[in-house]
Protein backbone atom coordinates (compact mmCIF):
# COMPACT_ATOMS: atom_id res chain seq x y z
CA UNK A 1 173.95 221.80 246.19
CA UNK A 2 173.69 219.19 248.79
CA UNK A 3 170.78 216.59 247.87
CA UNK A 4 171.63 214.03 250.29
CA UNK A 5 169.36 213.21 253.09
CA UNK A 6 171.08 214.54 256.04
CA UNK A 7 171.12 211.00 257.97
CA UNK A 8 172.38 209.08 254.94
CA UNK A 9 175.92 208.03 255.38
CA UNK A 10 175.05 207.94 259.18
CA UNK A 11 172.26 205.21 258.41
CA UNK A 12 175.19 203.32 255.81
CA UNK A 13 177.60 203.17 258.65
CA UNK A 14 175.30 201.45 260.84
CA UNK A 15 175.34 198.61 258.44
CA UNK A 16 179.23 198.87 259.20
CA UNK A 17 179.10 199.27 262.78
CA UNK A 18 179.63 195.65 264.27
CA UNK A 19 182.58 194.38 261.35
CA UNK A 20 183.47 190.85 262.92
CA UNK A 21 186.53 190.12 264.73
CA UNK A 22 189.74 188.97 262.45
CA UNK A 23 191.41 185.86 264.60
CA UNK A 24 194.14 183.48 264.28
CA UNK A 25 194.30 179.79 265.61
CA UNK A 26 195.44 179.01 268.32
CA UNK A 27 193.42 181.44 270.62
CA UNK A 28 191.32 182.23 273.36
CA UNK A 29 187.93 183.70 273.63
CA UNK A 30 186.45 185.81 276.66
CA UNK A 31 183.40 187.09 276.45
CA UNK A 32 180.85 188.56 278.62
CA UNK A 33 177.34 190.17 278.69
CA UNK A 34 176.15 192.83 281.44
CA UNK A 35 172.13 193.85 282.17
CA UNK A 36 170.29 195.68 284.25
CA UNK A 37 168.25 194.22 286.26
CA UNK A 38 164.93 196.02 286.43
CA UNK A 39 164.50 198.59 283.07
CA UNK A 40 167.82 198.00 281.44
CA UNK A 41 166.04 199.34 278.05
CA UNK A 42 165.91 203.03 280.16
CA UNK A 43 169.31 202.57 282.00
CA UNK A 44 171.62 205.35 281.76
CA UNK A 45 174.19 204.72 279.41
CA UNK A 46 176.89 206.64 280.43
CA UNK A 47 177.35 204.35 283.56
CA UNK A 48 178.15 201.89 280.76
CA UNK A 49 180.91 204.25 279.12
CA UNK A 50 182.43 205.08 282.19
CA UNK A 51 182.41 200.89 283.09
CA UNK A 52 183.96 200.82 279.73
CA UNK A 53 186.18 203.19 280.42
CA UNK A 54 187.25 202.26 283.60
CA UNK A 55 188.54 198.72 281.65
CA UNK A 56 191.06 200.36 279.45
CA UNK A 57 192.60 203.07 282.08
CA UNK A 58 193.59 199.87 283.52
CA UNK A 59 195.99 199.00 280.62
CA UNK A 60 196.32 203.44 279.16
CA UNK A 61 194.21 201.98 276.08
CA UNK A 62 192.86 204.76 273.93
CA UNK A 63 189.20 205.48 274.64
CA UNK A 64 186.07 205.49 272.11
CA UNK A 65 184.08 208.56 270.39
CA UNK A 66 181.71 209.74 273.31
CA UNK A 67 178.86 208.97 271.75
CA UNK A 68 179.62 205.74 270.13
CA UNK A 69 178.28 202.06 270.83
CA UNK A 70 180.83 199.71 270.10
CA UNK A 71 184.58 199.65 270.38
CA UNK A 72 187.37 197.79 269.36
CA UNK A 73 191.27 198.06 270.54
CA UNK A 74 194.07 196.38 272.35
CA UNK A 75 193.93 195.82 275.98
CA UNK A 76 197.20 194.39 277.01
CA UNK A 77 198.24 191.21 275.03
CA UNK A 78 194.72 191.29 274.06
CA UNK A 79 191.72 192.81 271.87
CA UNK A 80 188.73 193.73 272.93
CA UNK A 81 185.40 194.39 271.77
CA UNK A 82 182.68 196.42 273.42
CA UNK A 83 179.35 196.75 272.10
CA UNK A 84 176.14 198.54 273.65
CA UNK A 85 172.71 196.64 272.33
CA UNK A 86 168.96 197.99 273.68
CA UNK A 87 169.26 195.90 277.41
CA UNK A 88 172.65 195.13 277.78
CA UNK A 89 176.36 195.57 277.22
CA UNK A 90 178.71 192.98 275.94
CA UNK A 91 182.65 192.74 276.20
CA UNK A 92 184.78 190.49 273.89
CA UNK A 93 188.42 189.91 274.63
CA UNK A 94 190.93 187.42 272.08
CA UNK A 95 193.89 186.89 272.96
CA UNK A 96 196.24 184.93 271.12
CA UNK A 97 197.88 180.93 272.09
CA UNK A 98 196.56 178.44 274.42
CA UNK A 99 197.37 177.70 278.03
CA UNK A 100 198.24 174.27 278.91
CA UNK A 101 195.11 173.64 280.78
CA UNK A 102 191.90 173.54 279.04
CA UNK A 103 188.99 176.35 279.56
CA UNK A 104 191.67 177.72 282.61
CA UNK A 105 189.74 180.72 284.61
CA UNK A 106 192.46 182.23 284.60
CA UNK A 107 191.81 182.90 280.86
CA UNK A 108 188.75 185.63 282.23
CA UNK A 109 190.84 187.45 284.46
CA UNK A 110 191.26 189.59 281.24
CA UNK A 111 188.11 191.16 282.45
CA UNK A 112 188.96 191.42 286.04
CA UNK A 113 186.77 190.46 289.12
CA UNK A 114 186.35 193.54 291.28
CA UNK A 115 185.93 195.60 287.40
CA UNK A 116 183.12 193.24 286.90
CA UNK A 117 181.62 193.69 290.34
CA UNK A 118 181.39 197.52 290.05
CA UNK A 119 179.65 196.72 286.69
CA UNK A 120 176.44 198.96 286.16
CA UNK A 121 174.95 195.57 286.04
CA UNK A 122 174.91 191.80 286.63
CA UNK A 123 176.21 189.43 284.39
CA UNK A 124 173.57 187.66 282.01
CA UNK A 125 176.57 185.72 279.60
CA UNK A 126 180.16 184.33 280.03
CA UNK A 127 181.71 182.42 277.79
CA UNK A 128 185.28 181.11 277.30
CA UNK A 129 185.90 179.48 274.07
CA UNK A 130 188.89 177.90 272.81
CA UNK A 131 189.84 178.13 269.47
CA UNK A 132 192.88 175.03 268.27
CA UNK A 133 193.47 173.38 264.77
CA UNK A 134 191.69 170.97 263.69
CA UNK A 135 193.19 167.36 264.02
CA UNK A 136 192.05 164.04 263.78
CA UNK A 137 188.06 163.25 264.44
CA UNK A 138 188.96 160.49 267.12
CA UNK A 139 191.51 162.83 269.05
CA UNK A 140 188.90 165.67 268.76
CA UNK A 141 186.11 164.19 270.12
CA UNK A 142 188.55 162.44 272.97
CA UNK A 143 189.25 165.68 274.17
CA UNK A 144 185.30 166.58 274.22
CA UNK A 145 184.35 163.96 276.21
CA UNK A 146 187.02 165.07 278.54
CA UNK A 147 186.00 168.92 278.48
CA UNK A 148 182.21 168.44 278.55
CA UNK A 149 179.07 166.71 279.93
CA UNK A 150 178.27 163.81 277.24
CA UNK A 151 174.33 163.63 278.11
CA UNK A 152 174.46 167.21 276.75
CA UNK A 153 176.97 167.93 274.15
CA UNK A 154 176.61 169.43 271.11
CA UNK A 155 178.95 168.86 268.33
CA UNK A 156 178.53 169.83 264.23
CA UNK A 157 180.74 170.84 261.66
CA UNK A 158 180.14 174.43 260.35
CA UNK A 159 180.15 176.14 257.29
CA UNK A 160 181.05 173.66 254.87
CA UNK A 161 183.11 172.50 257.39
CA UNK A 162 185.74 174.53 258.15
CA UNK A 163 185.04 174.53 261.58
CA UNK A 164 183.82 172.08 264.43
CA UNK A 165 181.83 173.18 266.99
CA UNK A 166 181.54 171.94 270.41
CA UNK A 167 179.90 172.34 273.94
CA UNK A 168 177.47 171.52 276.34
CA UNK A 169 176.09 175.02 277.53
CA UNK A 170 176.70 174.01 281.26
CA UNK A 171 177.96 176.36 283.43
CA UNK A 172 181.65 175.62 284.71
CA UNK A 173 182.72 175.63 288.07
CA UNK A 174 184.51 179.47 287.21
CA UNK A 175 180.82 180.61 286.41
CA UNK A 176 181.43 180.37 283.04
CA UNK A 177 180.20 179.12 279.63
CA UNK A 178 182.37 177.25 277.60
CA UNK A 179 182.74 176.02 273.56
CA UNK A 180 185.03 174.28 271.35
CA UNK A 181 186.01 175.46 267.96
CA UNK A 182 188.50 173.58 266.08
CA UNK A 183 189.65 175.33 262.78
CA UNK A 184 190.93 174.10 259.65
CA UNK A 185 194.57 175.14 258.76
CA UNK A 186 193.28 177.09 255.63
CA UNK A 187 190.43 178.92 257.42
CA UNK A 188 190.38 182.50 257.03
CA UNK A 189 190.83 184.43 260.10
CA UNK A 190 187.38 186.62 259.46
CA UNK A 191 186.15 183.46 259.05
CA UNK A 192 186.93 182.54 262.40
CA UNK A 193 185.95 185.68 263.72
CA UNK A 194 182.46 184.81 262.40
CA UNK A 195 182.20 181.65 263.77
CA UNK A 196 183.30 182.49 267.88
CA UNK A 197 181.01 185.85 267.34
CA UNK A 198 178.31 183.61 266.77
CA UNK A 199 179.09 181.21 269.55
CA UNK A 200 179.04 184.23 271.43
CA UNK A 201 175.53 185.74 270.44
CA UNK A 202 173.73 182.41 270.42
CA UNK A 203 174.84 182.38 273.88
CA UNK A 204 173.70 185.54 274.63
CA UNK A 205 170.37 186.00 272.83
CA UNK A 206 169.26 182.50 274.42
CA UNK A 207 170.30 183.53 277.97
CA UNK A 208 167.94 187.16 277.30
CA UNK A 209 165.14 185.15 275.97
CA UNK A 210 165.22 182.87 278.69
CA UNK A 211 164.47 186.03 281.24
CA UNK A 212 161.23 185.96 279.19
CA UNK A 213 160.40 182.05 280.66
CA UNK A 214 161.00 183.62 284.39
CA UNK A 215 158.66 186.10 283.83
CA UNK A 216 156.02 183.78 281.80
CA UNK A 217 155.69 181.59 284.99
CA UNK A 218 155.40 184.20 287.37
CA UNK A 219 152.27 185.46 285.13
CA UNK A 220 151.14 181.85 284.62
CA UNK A 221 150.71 181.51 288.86
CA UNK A 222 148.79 185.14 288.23
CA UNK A 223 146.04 183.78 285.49
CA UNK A 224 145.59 180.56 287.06
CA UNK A 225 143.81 182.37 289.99
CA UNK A 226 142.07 185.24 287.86
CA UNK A 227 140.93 182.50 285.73
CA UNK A 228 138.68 180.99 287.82
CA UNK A 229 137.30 184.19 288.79
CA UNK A 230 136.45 185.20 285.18
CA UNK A 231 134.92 181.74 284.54
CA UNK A 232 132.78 182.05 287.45
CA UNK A 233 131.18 185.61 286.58
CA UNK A 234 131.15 184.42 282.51
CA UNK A 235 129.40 181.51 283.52
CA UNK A 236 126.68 183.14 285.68
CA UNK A 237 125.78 185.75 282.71
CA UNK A 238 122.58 184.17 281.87
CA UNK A 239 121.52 183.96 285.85
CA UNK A 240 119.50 186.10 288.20
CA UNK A 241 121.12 185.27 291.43
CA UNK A 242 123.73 188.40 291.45
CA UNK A 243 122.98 192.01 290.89
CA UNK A 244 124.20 192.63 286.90
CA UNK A 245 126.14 195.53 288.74
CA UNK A 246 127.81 193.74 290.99
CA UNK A 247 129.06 191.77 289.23
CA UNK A 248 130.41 194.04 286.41
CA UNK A 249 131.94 196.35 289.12
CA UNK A 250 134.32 192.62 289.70
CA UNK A 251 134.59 192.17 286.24
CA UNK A 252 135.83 195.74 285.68
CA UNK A 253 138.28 194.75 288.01
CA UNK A 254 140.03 191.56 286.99
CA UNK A 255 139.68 193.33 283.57
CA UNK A 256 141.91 195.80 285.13
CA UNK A 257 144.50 193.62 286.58
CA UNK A 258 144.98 191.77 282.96
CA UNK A 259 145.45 194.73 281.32
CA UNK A 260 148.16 195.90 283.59
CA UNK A 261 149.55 192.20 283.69
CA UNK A 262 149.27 193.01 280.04
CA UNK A 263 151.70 196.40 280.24
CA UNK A 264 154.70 194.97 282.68
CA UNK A 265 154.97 191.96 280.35
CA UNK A 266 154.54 193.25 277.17
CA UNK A 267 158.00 194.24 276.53
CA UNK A 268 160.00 191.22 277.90
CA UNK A 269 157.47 188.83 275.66
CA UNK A 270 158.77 190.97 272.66
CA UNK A 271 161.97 191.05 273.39
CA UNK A 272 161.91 187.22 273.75
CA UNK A 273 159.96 186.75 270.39
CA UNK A 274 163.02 189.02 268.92
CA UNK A 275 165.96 186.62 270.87
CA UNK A 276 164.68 183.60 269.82
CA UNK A 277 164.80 184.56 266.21
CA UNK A 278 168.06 185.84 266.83
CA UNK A 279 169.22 182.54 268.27
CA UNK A 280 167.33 180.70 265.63
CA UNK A 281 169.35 183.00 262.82
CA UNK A 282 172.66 182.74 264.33
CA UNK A 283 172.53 178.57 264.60
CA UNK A 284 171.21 178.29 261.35
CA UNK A 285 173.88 180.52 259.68
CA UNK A 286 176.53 177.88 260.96
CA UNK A 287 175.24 175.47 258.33
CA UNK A 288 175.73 172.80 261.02
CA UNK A 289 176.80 169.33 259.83
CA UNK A 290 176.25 166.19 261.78
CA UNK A 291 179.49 164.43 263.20
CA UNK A 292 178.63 160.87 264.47
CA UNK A 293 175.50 160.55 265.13
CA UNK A 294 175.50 163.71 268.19
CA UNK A 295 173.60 166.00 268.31
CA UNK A 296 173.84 169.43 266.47
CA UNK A 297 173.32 172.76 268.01
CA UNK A 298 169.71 173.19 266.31
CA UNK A 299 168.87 169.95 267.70
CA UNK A 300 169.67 170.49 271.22
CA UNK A 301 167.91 173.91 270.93
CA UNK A 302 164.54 171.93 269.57
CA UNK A 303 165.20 169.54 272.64
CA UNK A 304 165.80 171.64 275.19
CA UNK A 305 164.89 175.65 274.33
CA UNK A 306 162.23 175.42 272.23
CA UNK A 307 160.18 174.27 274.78
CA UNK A 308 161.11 176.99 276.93
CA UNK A 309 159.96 179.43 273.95
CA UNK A 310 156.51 177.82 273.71
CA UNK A 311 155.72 178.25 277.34
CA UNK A 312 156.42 181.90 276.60
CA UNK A 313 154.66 181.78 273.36
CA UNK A 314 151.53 180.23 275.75
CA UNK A 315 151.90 182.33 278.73
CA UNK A 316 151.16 185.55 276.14
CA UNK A 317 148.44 184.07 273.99
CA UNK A 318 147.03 182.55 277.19
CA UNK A 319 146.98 186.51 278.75
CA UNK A 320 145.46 187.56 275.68
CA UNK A 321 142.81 185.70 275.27
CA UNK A 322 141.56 186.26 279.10
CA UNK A 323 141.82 189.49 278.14
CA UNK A 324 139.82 189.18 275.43
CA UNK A 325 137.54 187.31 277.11
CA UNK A 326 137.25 189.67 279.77
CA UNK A 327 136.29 192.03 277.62
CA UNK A 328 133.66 190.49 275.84
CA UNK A 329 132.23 189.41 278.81
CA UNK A 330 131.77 193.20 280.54
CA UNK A 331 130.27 194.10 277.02
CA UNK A 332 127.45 191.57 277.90
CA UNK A 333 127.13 192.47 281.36
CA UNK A 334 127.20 196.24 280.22
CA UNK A 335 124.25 195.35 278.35
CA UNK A 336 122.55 193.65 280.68
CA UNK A 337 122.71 196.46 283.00
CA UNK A 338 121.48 198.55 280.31
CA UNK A 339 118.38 196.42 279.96
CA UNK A 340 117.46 196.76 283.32
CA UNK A 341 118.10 200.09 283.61
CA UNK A 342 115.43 200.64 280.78
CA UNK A 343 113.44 198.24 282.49
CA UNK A 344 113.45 200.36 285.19
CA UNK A 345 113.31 203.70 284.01
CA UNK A 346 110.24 202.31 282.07
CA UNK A 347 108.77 201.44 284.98
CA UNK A 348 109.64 204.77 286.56
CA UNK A 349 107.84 206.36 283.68
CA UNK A 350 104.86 204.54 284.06
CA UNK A 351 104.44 205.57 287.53
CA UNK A 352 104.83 209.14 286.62
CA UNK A 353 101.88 208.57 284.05
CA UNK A 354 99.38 207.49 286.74
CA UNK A 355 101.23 210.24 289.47
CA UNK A 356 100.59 212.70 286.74
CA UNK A 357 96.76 211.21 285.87
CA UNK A 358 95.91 211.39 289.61
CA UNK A 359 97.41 215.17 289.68
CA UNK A 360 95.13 216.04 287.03
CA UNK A 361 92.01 214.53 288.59
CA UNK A 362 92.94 216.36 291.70
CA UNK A 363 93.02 219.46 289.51
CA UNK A 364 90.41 218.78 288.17
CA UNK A 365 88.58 218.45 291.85
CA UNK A 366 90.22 221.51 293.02
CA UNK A 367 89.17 223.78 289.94
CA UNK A 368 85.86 222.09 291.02
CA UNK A 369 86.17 223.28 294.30
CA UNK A 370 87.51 226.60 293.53
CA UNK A 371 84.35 227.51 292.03
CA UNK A 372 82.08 226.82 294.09
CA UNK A 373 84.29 228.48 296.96
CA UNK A 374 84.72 231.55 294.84
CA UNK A 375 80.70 231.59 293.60
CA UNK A 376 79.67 231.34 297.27
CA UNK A 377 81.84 234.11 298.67
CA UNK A 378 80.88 235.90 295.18
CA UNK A 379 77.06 234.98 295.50
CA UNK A 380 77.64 236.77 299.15
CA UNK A 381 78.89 239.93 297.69
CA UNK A 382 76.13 240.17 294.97
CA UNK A 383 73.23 239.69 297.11
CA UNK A 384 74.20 242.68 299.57
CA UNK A 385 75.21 245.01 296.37
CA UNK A 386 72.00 244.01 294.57
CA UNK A 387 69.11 243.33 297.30
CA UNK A 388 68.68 247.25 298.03
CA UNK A 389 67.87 247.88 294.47
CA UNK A 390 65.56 245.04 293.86
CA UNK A 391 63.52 245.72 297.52
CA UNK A 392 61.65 248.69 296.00
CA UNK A 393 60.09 246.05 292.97
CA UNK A 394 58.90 243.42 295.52
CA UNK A 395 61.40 240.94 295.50
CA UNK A 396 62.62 238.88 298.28
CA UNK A 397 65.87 238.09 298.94
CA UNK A 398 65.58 234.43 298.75
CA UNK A 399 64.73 234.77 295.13
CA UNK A 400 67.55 237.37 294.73
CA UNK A 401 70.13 234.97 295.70
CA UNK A 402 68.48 232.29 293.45
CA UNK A 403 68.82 234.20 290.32
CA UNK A 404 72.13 235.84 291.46
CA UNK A 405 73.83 231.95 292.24
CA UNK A 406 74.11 230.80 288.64
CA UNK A 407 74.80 234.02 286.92
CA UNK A 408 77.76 234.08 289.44
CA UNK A 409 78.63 230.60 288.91
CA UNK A 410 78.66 230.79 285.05
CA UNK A 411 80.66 233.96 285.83
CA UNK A 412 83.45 232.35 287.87
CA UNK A 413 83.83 229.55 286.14
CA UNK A 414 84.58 231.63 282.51
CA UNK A 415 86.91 234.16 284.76
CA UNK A 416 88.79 230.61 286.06
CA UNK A 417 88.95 229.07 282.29
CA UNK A 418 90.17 231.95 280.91
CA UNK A 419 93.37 232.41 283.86
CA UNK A 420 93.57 228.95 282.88
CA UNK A 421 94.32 229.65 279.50
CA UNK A 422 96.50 232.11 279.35
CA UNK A 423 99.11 230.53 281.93
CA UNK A 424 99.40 227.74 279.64
């Protein structure tokens, strides 16, 4: 009997899924990262496969499971690593020794340039990173000064310092981003592996979360002219010089437009949230040491990302609270409207009480009327039926009539009271 839930070892080999690359020193890093540019969280995937594929035909390399999202094998002299992540794909190729010149673009033609053109994608990452031996501090850090930008290198030792760390995330002339790792002799090659994956995700996550700053100060441009707008009809609440209506039929709108501001930004704000504490996790995991007096990795993110994250952070909490605001504020004006609405209707009401006291009187007038129409017609009638009977006793006609009239009248009226009566 099979008690196992049926996605068990399925949700163990995730945990398994990514193992870190086993290197050797001396060797070379390529790396790149590919994204869609509009909706790369709904792209079709097998457009990334097929890039994949494409790759390894090159070089008759044995292809992955069809369904699976990362990928490791030779290609050529060397290894490569494919993963496939929520909005992009990223490509990872070591290959053992050093060429004589430093960071050489010729080290990326591993991923080639008219392969990376027909990429389902653009390019968000690439890095080159150059993995020697560790020698003496001076002659390190002679050769950094040569390699990178000193105003803004980065340079720590790592993990109890079996590694040190170097570069100035600067894009190179080859469109590329390039590090330094220099290894001790009795560093373990996972180790290693560890270390340039991290390089390479720190790289990556901070490039993604950056797409997040783009966006925040295209939305930023956006608020700063609803803002006014929503101040303006906030302000004038309390004030009788625009229609209540008017002005919520406005506020229903800008309402509108922050909510859908609200919708096309809510996922790359996330996703940023969720890159920066990637970047944040993947620094801090080096252990970083000082070497110096420079600056560490953590330090040049505080100086020069973190900022970037906070204007983010702002932009959001900025489009929230308009939102919020905009919201309270139609709530008022909602009421307001309601008020004079009831003012109105009561109004309305009142008029119908005097229309309907004014009908009465003139119903009262009519029924008046009625009777004495009716009794004089009636009267009429009653004198011709009754004046031959009464001629043979005497009486006159005059004083026929005169007795007849209130009999009749009395008679009438009853007849009209009772109709009355029973239609109601």
């Amino acid at each position: 009997m099979n008690t196992d839930h049926p996605l068990r070892y399925a949700l163990v080999n995730e945990l398994h899924a990514r193992p870190f690359p086993a290197l050797s020193a001396p060797c070379v890093a390529a790396y790149i990262a590919i994204k869609e540019p509009q909706e790369a969280h709904n792209r079709d995937r097998r457009l990334d496969r097929a890039h994949l594929l494409a790759l390894l035909d090159r070089h008759a390399s044995a292809h992955p499971q069809p369904d699976a999202t990362h990928f490791s094998g030779p290609l050529g002299r060397a290894d490569v690593k494919w993963e496939s992540h929520t909005e992009f794909v990223t490509y990872s190729a070591f290959t053992p020794g050093l060429s004589s010149r430093a960071f050489d673009p010729a080290e990326m033609e591993v991923f080639p340039e008219d392969w990376v053109e027909q990429a389902p994608g653009k390019r968000v990452a690439a890095v080159l990173i150059r993995v020697e031996m560790m020698e003496d501090e001076a002659a390190m850090l002679a050769k950094l000064e040569e390699w990178f930008v000193p105003e803004s290198l980065a340079v720590a030792r790592v993990v109890e310092g079996a590694a040190l760390i170097a570069g100035d995330f600067r894009i190179d002339p080859a469109g590329n981003m390039r590090f330094a790792v220099f290894v001790r002799p009795d560093t373990g090659a996972r180790r290693i592996g560890r270390i340039v994956q991290r390089l390479c995700e720190v790289e990556t996550y901070r490039a993604m979360s950056m797409l997040g700053l783009m966006r925040a100060r295209g939305l930023t441009g956006r608020l700063n002219t609803l803002d006014p707008r929503l101040s303006d009809l906030v302000s004038g609440l309390d004030g009788v010089a625009r229609p209540a209506e008017s002005a919520l039929h406005e506020l229903l709108a800008i309402s509108a437009e922050l909510e859908s501001l609200a919708v096309q930004h809510s996922f790359r704000f996330g996703a940023t949230g969720a890159y920066e504490a990637i970047v944040n996790q993947r620094i801090a995991a080096l252990r970083e040491e000082r070497v110096q007096g420079r600056q560490t990795f953590g330090e040049f993110m505080m100086r020069r990302y973190d900022p970037a994250m906070r204007t983010v952070k702002s932009a959001e909490a900025r489009l929230v609270s308009m939102a919020e605001r905009a919201q309270r504020a139609a709530e008022l004006l909602r009421t307001r409207v309601d008020v004079e609405r009831s003012a109105q209707n009561q109004k309305l009401l009142e008029s119908m009480d005097r229309r309907a006291d004014l009908a009465l009187r003139l119903q009262h007038t009519v029924e008046g009327l009625s009777v004495v129409a009716i009794s004089y017609y009636a009267v009429s009638l009653a004198g011709y039926v009754a004046y031959p009977l009464i001629e043979e006793f005497g009486v006159s006609k005059g004083v026929a009539m005169a007795v007849l009239t209130p009999l009749v009248v009395l008679g009438v009226w009853g007849a009209l009271r009772r109709i009355k009566a029973g239609m109601q």
